[in-house]
C-alpha atoms as a PDB file:
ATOM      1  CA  UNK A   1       0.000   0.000   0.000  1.00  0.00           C
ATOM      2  CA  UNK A   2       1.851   3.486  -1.038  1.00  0.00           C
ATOM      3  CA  UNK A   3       1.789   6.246   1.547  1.00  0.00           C
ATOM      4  CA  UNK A   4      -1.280   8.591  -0.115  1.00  0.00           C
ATOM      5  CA  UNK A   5      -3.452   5.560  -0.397  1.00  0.00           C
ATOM      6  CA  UNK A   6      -2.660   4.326   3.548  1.00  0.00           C
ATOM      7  CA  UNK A   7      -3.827   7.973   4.407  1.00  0.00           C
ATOM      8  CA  UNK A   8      -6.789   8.507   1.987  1.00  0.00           C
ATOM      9  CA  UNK A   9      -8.079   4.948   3.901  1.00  0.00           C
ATOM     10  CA  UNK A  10      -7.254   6.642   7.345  1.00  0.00           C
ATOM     11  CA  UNK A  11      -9.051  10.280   6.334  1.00  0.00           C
ATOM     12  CA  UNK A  12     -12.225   7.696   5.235  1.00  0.00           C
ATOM     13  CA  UNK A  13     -11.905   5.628   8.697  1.00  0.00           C
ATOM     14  CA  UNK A  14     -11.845   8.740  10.512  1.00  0.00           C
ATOM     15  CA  UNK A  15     -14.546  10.783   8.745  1.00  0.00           C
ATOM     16  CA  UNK A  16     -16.469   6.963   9.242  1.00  0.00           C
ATOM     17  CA  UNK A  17     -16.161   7.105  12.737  1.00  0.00           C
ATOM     18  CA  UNK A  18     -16.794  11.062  13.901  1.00  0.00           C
ATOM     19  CA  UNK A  19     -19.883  10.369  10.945  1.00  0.00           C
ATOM     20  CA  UNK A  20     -22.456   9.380  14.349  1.00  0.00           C
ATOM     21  CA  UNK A  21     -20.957  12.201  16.660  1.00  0.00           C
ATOM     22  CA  UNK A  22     -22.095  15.065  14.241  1.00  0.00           C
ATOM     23  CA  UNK A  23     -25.552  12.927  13.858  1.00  0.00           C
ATOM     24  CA  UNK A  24     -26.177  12.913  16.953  1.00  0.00           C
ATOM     25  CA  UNK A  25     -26.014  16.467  17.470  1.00  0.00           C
ATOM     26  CA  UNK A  26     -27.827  17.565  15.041  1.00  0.00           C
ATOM     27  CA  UNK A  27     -30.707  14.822  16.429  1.00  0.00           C
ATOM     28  CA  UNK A  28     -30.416  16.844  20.091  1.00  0.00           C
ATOM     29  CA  UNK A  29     -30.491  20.244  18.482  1.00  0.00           C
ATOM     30  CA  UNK A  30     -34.250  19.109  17.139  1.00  0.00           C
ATOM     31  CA  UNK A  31     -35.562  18.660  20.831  1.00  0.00           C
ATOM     32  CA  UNK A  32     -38.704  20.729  21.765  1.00  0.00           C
ATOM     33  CA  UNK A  33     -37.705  23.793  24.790  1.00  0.00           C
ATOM     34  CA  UNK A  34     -41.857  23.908  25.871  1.00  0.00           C
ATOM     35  CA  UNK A  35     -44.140  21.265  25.201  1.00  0.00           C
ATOM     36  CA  UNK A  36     -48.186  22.633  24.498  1.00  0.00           C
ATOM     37  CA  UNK A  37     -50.615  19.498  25.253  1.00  0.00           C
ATOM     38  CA  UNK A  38     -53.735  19.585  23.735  1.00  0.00           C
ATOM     39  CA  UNK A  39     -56.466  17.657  25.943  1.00  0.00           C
ATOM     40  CA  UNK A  40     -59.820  17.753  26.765  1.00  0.00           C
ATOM     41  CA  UNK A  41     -60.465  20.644  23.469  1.00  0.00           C
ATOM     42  CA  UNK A  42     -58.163  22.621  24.883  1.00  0.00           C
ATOM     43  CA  UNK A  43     -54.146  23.652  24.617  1.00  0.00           C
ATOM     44  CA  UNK A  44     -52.240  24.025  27.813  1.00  0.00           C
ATOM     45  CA  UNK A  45     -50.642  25.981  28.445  1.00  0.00           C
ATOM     46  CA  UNK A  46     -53.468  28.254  26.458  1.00  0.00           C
ATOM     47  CA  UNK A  47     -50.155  31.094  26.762  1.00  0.00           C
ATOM     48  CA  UNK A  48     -46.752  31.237  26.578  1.00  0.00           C
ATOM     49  CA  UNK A  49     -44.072  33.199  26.602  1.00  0.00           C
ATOM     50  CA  UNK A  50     -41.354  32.228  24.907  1.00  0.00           C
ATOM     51  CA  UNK A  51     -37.289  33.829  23.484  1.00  0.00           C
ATOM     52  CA  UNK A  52     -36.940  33.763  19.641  1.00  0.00           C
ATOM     53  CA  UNK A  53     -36.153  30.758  18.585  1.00  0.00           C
ATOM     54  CA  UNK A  54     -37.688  28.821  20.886  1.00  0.00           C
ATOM     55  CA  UNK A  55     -38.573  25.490  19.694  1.00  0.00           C
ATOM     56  CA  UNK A  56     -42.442  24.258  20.837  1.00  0.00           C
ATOM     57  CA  UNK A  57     -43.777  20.701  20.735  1.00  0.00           C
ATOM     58  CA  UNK A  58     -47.851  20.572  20.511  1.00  0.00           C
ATOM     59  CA  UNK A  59     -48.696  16.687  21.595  1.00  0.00           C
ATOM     60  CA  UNK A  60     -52.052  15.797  20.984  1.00  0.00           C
ATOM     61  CA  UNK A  61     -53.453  13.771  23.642  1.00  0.00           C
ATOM     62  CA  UNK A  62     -57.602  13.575  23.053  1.00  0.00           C
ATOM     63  CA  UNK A  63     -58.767  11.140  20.720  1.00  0.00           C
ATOM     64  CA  UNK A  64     -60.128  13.582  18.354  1.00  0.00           C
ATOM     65  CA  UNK A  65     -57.543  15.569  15.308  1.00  0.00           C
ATOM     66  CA  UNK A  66     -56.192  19.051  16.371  1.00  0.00           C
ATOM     67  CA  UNK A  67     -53.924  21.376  14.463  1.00  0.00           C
ATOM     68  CA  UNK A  68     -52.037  24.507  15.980  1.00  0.00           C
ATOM     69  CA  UNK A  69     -52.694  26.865  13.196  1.00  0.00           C
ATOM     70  CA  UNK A  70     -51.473  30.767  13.759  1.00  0.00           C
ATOM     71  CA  UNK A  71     -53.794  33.043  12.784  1.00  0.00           C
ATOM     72  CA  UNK A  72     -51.416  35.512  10.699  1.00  0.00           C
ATOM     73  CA  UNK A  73     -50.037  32.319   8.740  1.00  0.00           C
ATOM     74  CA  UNK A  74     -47.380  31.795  10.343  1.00  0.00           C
ATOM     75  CA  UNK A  75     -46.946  28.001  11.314  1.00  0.00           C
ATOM     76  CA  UNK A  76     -49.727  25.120  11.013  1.00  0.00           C
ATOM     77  CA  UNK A  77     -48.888  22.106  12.563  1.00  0.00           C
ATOM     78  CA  UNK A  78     -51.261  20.065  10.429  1.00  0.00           C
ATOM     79  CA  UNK A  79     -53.747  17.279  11.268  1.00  0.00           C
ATOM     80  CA  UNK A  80     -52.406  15.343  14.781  1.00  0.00           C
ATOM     81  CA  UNK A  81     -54.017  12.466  16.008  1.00  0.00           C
ATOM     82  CA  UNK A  82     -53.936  10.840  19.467  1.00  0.00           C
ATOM     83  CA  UNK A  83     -50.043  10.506  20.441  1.00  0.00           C
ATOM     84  CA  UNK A  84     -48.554  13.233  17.720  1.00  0.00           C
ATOM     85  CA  UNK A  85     -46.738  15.776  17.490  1.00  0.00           C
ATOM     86  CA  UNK A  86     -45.585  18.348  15.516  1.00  0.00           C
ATOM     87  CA  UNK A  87     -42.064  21.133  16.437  1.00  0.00           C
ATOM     88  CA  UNK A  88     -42.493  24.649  15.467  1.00  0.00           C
ATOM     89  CA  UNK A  89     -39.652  27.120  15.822  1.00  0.00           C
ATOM     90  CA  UNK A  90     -40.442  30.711  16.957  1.00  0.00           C
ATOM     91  CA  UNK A  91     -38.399  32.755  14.868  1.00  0.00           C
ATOM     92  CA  UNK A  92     -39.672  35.973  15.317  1.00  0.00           C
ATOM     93  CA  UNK A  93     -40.962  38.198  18.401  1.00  0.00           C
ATOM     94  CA  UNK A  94     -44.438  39.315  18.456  1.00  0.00           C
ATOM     95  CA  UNK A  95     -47.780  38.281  19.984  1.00  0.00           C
ATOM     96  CA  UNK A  96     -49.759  35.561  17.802  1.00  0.00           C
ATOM     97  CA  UNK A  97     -53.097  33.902  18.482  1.00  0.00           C
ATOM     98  CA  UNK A  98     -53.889  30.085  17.446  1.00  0.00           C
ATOM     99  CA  UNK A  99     -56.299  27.899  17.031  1.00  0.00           C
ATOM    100  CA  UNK A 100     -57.275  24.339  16.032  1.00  0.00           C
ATOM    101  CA  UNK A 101     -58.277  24.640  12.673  1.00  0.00           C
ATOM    102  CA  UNK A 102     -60.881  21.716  13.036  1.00  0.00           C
ATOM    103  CA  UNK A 103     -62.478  23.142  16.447  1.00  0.00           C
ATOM    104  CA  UNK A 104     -61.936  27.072  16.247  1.00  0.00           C
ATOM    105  CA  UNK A 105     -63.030  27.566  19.677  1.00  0.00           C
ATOM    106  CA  UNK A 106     -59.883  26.143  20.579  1.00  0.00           C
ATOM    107  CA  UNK A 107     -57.586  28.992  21.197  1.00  0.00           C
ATOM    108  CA  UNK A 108     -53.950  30.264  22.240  1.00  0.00           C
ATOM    109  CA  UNK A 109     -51.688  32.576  22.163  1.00  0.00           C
ATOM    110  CA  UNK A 110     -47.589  32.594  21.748  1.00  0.00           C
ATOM    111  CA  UNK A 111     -45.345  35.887  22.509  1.00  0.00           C
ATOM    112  CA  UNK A 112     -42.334  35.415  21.379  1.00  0.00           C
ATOM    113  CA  UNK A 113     -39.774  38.030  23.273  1.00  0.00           C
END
């Protein structure tokens, strides 16, 4: 085996083996900082307050669908069913109302600081 080759196979070993370190961090910078259950028709916490970039969960825990759907467009978690969830990231500040698109007396509100 000539020297480059010995330390092109090395470089590839190495890059192989730091591969699931870098993974892995980029799997815990996806974790949820506030968690929003929805139960019973209702979020809760109903409010929050939250830094930007905050990352919320909303689980939903009742049998029936929910979304989280902002008002002003911003994020809509889509249909969950019993046991999902869905991560938004609040990127910028300001006071926004929600709702669950399917049951609009369902209501919240995120301020993002």
């Amino acid at each position: 085996m000539t020297e480059m080759t010995r330390r092109s196979t090395l470089g590839l070993l190495a890059a192989g083996a730091a591969a699931p370190l870098f993974a892995g961090s980029a799997h815990a910078a996806s974790h949820a900082d506030v968690v929003v259950t929805i139960k019973g028709f209702a979020f809760s916490p109903a409010s929050l307050t939250v830094k930007a970039g905050t990352v919320v969960a909303f689980v939903n825990e009742d049998g029936a669908p929910h979304t989280s759907t902002s008002k002003d467009g911003g994020w809509d978690t889509g249909r969950l069913n019993k046991g999902q969830r869905k991560e938004i990231e609040m990127g910028k500040a300001g006071t926004f109302a929600y709702v669950c698109a399917f049951h609009p007396n369902m209501k919240g509100t995120v301020v993002v600081e």
